[in-house]
Protein backbone atom coordinates (compact mmCIF):
# COMPACT_ATOMS: atom_id res chain seq x y z
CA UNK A 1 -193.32 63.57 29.21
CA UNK A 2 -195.32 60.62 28.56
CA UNK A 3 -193.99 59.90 25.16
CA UNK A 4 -190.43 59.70 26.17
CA UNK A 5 -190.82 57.43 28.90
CA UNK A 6 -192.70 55.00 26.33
CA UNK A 7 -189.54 55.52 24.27
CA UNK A 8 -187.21 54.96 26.92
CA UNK A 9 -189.01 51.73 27.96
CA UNK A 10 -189.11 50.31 23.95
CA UNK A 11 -185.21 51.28 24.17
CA UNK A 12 -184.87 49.08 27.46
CA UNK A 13 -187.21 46.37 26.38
CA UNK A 14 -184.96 46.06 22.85
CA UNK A 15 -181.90 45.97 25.32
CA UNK A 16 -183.14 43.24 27.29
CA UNK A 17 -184.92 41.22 24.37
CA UNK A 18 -188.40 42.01 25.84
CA UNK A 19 -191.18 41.89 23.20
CA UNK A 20 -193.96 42.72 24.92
CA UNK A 21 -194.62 44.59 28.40
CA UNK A 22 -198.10 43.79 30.33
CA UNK A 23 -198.66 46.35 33.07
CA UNK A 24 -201.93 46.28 35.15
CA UNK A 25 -202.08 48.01 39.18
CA UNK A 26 -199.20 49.12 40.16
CA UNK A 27 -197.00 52.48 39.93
CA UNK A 28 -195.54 51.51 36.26
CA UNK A 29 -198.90 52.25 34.96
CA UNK A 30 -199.16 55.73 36.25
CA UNK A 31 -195.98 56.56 35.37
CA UNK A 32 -196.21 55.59 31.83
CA UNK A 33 -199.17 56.92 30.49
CA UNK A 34 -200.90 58.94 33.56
CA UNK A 35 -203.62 55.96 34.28
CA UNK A 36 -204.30 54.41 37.52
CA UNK A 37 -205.71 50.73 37.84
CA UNK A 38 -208.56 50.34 39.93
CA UNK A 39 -207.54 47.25 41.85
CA UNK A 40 -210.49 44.75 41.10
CA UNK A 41 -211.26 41.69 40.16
CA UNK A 42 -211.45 42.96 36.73
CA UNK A 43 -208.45 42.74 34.94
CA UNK A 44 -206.88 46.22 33.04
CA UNK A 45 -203.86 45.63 31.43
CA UNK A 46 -201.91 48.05 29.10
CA UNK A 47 -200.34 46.04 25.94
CA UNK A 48 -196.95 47.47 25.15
CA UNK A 49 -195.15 45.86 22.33
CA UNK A 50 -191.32 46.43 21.74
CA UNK A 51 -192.56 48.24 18.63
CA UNK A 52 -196.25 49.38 17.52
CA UNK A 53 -199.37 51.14 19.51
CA UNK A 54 -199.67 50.10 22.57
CA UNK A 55 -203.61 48.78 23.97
CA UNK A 56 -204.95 49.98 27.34
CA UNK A 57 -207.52 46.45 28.04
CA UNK A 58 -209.94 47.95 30.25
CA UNK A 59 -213.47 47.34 31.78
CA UNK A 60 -215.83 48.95 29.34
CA UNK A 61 -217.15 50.94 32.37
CA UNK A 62 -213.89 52.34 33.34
CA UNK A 63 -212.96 53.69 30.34
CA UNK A 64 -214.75 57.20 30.90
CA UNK A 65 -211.55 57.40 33.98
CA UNK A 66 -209.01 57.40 31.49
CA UNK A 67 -207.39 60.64 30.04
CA UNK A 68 -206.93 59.26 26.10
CA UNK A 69 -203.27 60.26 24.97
CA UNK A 70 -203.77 58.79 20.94
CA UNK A 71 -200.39 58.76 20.35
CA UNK A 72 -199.17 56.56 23.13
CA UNK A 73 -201.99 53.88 23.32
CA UNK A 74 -205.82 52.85 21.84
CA UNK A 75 -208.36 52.37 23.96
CA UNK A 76 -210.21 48.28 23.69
CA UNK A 77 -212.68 48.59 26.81
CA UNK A 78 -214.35 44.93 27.22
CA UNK A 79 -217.60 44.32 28.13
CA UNK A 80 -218.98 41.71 31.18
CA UNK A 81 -219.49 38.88 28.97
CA UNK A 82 -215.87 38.73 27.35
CA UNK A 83 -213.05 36.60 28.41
CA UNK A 84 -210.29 39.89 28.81
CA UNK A 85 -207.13 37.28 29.44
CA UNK A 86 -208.11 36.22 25.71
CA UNK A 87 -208.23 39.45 24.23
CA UNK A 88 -204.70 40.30 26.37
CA UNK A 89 -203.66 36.68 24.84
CA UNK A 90 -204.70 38.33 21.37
CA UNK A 91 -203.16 41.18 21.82
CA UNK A 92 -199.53 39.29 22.65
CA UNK A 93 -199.35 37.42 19.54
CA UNK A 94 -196.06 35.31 18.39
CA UNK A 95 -194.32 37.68 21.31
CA UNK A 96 -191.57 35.01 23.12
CA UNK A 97 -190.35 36.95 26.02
CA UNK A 98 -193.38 38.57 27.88
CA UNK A 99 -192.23 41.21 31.01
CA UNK A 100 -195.22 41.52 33.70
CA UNK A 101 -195.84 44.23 36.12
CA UNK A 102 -194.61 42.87 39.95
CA UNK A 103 -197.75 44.51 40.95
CA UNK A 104 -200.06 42.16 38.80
CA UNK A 105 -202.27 40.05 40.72
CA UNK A 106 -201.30 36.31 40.96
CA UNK A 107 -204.54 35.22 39.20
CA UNK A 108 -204.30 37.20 36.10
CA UNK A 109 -200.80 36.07 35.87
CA UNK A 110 -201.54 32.60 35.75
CA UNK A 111 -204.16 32.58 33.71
CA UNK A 112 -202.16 34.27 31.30
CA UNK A 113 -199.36 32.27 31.66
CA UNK A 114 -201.71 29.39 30.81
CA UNK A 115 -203.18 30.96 28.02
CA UNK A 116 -199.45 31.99 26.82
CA UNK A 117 -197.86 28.62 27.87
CA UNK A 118 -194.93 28.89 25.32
CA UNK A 119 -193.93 32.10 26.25
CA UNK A 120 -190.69 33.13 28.61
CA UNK A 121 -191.96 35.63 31.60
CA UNK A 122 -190.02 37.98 33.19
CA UNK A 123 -190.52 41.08 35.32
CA UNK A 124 -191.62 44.05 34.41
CA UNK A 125 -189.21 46.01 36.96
CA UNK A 126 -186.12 44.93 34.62
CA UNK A 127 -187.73 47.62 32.38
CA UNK A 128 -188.54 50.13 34.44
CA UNK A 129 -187.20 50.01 37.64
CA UNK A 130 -184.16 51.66 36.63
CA UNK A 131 -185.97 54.31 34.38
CA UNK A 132 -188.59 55.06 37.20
CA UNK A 133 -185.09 55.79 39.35
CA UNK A 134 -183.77 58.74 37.57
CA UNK A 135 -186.04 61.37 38.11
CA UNK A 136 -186.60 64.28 35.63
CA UNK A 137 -186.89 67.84 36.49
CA UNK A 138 -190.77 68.01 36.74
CA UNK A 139 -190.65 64.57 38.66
CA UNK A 140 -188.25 66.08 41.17
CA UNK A 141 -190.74 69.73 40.99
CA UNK A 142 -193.77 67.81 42.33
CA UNK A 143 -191.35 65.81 44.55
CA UNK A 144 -190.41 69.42 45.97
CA UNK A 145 -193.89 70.15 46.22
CA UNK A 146 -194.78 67.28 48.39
CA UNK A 147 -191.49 67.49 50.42
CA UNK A 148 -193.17 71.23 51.19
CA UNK A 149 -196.57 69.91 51.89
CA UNK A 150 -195.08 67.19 54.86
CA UNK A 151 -192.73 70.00 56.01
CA UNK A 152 -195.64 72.44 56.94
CA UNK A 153 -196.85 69.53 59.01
CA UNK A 154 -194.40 69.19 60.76
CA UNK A 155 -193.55 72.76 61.61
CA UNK A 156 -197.04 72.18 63.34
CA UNK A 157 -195.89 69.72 65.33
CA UNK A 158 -192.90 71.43 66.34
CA UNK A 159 -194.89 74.60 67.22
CA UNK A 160 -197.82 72.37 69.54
CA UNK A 161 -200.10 72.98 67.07
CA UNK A 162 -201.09 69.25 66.93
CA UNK A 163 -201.61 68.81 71.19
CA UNK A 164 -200.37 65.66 71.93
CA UNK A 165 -200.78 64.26 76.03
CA UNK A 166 -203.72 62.73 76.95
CA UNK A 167 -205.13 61.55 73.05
CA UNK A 168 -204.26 58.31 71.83
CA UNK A 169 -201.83 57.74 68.89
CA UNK A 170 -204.52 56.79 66.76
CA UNK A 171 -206.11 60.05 67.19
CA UNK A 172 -202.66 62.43 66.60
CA UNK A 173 -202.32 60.18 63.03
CA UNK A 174 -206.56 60.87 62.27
CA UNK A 175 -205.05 64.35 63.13
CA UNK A 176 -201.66 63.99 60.54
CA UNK A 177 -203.49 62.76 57.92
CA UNK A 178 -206.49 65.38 58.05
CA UNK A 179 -203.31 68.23 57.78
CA UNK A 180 -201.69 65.93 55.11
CA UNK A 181 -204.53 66.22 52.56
CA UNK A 182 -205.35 69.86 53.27
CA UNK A 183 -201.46 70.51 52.15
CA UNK A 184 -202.20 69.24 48.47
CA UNK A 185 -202.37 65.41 49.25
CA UNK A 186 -204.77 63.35 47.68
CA UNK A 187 -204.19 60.55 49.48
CA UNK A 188 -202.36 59.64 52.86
CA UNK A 189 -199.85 56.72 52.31
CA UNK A 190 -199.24 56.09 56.31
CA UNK A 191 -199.27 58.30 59.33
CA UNK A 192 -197.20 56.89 62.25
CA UNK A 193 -197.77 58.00 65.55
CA UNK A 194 -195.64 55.62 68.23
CA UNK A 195 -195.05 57.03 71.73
CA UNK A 196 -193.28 56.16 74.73
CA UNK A 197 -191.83 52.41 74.38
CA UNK A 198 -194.01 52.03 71.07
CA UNK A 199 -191.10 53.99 69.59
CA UNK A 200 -188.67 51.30 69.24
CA UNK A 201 -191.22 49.80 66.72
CA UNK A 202 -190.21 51.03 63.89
CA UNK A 203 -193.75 50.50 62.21
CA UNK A 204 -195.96 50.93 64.70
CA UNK A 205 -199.41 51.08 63.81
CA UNK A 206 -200.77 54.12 65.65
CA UNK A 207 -203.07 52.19 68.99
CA UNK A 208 -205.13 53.32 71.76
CA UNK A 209 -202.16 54.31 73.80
CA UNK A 210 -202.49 57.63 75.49
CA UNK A 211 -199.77 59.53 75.12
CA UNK A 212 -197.72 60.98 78.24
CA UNK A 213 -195.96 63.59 79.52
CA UNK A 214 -192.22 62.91 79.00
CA UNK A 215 -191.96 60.70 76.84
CA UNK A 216 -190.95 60.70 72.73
CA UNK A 217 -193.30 60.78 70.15
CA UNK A 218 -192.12 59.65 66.75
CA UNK A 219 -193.98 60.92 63.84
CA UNK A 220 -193.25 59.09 60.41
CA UNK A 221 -196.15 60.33 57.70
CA UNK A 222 -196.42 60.99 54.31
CA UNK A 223 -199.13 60.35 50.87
CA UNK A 224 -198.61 60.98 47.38
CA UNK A 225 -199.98 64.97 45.88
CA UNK A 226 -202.74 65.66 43.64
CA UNK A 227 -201.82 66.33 40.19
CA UNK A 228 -203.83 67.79 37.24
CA UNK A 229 -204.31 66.34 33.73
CA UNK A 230 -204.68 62.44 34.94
CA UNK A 231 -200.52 63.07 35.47
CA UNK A 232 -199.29 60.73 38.63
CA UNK A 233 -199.10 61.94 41.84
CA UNK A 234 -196.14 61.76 43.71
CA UNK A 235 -195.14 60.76 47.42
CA UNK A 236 -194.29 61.90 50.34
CA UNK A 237 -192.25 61.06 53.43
CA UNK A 238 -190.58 62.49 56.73
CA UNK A 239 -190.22 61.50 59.72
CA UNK A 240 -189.72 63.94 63.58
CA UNK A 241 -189.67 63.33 66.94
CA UNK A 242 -190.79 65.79 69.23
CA UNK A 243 -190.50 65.12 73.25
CA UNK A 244 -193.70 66.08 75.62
CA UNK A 245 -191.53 67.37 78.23
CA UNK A 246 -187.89 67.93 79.62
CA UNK A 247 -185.48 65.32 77.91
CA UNK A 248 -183.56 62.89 79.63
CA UNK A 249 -179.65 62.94 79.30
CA UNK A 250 -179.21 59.63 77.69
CA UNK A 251 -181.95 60.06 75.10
CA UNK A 252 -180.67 63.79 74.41
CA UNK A 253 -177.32 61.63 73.93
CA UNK A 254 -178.64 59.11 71.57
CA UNK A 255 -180.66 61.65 69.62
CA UNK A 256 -177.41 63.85 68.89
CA UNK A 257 -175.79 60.96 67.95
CA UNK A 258 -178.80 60.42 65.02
CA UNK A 259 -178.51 64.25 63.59
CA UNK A 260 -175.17 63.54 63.31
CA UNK A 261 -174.93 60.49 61.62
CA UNK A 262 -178.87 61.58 59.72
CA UNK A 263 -176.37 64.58 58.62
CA UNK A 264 -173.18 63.15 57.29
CA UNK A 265 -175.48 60.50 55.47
CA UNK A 266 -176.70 63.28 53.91
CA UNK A 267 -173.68 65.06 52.95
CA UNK A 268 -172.26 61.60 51.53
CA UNK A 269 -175.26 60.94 49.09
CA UNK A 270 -173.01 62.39 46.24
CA UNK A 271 -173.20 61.67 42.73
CA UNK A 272 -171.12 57.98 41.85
CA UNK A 273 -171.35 56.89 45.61
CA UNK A 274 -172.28 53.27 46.13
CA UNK A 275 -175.74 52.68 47.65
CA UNK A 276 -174.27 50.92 50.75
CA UNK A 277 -172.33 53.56 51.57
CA UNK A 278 -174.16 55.89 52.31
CA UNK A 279 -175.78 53.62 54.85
CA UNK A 280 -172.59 52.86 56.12
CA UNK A 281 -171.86 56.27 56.66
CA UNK A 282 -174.69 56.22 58.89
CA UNK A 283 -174.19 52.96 60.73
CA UNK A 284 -170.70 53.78 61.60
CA UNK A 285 -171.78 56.78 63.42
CA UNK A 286 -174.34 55.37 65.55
CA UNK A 287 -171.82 52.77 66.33
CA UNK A 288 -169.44 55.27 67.76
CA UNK A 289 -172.61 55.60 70.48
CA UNK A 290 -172.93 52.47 71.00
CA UNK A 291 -176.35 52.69 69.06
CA UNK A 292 -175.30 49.87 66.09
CA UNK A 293 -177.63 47.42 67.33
CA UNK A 294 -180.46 49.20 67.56
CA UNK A 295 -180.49 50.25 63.84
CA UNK A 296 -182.06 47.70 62.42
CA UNK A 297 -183.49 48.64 59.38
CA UNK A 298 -181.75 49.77 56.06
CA UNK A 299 -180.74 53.34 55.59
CA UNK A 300 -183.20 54.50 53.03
CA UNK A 301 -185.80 53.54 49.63
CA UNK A 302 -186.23 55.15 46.95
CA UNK A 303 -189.04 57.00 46.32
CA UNK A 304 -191.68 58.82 43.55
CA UNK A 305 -194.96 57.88 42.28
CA UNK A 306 -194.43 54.65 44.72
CA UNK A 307 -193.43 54.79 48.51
CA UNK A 308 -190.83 52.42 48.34
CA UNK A 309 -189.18 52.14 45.24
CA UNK A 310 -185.42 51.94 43.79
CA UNK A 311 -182.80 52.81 44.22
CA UNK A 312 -182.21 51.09 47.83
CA UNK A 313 -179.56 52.89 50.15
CA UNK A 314 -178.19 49.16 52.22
CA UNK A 315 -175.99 46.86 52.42
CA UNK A 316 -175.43 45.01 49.70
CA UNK A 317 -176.49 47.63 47.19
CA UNK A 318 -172.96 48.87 45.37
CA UNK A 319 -174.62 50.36 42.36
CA UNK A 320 -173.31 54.23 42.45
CA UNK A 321 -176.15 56.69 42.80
CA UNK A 322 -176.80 58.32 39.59
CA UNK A 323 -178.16 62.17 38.58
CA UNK A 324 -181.38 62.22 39.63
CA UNK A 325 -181.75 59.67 42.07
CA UNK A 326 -184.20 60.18 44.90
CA UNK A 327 -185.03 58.72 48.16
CA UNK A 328 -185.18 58.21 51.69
CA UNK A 329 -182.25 58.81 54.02
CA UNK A 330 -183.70 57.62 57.98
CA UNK A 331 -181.20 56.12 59.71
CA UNK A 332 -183.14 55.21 63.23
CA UNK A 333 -182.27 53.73 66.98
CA UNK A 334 -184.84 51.08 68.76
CA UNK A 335 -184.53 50.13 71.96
CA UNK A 336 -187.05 47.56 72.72
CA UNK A 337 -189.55 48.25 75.98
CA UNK A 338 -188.07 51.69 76.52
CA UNK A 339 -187.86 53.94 73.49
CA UNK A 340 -186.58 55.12 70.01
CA UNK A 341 -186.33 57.43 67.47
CA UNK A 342 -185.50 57.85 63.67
CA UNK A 343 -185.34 61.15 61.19
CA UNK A 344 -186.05 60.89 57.97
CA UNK A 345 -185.43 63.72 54.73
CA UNK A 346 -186.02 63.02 51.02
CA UNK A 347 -182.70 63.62 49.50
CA UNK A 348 -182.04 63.92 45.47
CA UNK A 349 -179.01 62.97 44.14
CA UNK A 350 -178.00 65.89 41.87
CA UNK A 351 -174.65 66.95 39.89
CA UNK A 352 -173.88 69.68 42.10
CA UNK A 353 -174.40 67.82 45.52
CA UNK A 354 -177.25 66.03 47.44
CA UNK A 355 -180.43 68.25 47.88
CA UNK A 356 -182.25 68.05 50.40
CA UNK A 357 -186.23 68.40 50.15
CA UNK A 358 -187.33 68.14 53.38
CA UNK A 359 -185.87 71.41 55.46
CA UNK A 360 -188.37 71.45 58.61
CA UNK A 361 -186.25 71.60 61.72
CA UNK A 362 -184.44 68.40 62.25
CA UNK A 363 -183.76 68.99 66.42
CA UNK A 364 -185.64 66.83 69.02
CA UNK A 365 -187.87 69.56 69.84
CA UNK A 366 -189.78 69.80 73.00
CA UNK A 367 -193.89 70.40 72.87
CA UNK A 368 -195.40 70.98 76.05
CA UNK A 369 -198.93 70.12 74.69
């Protein structure tokens, strides 16, 4: 797996007249060669050149975290007293056109652009952004697997499992992310718990609000798996609403309008489709309920060893959808000081149709709890 992603990125770096390709924290080192940067202020840096072994620059003491794969990349772990922007300097040679990881923290990228002053810099996601987008089959298997994980959650949910009145948001997301990690999470990415009129917030950070009877409670969580071998993990992300009592008329109203138009968003995420589209798809049916200015966020992100990654479903965006694609599709309503909702499935673009990975019940369900 590893060793044809490095070969897809040298073909994509000779395409794009890359020579060399620094990656440090971020998602494009995982996904490369199965190694996660501890964000410090020490610098690790893997040394890809568009031809040649590639050099993971580490902190000598981290180098017992790394799972050595000799035929992708040496190991040159670098001790307190050495300068490791020289030895990356080193490492770059005569290379002209030097592609960075967007991840890369501002003061290692200065430095080296000081210590590499007559090289062109570019960014890294011109390589791999568009690799990272087509998923493979074991990419979309662990995918799956997460997609399950978030699922059982919120079948919980839906069945009152999780009681709800009279604890505080914060306390339902502590709740959420405990059940996340016991489904084969090794890490919770976010756990949104908004109630009542925090709803039309589409990030709301989970407060001390005490949550009521009759009112919605919009649940948006997700984290990225657990994953043997020091192989990436992989995310996450769905989003419910459940009601704590009988439902008012006009949300019922809105709601059905969001299944619908959550639905045939869906249905259109087909092979060769433009991006915007699909959101459109979405954005036209709200309008029909009078909903179009209260969705005011893009229809979906891609998604895969990072949240929020390509490809983009919003306006704007007319690159087709390709084989393989995966990501978000939430389209949402937020009406500000009263209420909202959203409901969100990860959906991969396949040859025979869209498939859909989350499957938990997508009805505004009712708890009494």
């Amino acid at each position: 797996m590893f060793a044809r992603r490095m070969d897809r990125v040298r073909q994509a770096m000779a395409t794009q007249g890359v020579d060399m390709l620094l990656l440090s924290v971020g998602p494009d080192l995982p996904w490369l060669i199965g190694y996660e940067a501890m964000p410090l202020e020490r610098l690790t840096m893997l040394v890809v050149p568009a031809d040649g072994q590639a050099t993971l620059v580490i902190p000598g003491f981290e180098v017992p975290r790394v799972v050595e794969r000799g035929d992708l990349f040496t190991i040159r772990g670098w001790g307190e007293t050495e300068d490791p922007i020289a030895i990356v300097a080193d490492l770059t040679g005569a290379a002209g056109t030097l592609a960075v990881g967007d991840h890369t923290w501002a003061r290692f990228v200065i430095d080296l652009q000081h210590a590499k002053a007559d090289a062109r810099w570019v960014r890294s996601t011109g390589v791999t952004a568009a690799l990272r987008a087509v998923k493979e089959p074991e990419e979309i298997e662990r995918l799956q697997k997460a997609a399950d994980g978030v699922d059982r959650v919120a079948a919980a949910l839906h069945a009152g499992e999780i009681p709800l009145v009279g604890r505080t948001e914060a306390d339902v997301s502590a709740e959420l992310s405990r059940r996340i990690l016991a489904e084969g999470h090794v890490r919770v990415n976010f756990a949104i718990v908004a109630s009542g009129p925090n709803a039309a917030s589409p990030h709301h950070h989970a407060s001390d609000r005490v949550i009521q009877p009759g009112e919605v409670v919009l649940c948006d969580f997700g984290g990225v798996t657990a994953e043997p071998h020091g192989e990436p993990g992989y995310c996450s992300d769905i989003t419910r609403c459940v009601y704590t009592g009988p439902v008012p008329a006009e949300f019922q109203e809105a709601y059905d309008a969001l299944q619908a138009a959550q639905a045939q968003a869906v249905a259109a995420a087909v092979v060769g489709t433009p991006a915007e589209a699909v959101d459109k798809v979405a954005r036209d049916r709200l309008a029909q309920a009078g909903l179009a200015e209260y969705f005011i966020h893009r229809l979906g992100h891609g998604i895969g060893v990072e949240e929020h990654e390509d490809p983009y479903l919003v306006s704007g965006n007319g690159a087709p959808l390709e084989p393989g694609n995966a990501f978000s599709i939430e389209p949402g309503f937020y009406i500000p000081n009263r209420w909202g909702a959203r409901l969100e499935d990860i959906v991969v673009a396949t040859e025979q149709g869209p498939l859909a990975l989350n499957r938990a019940n997508h009805d505004l369900v009712v708890v009494d709890a």
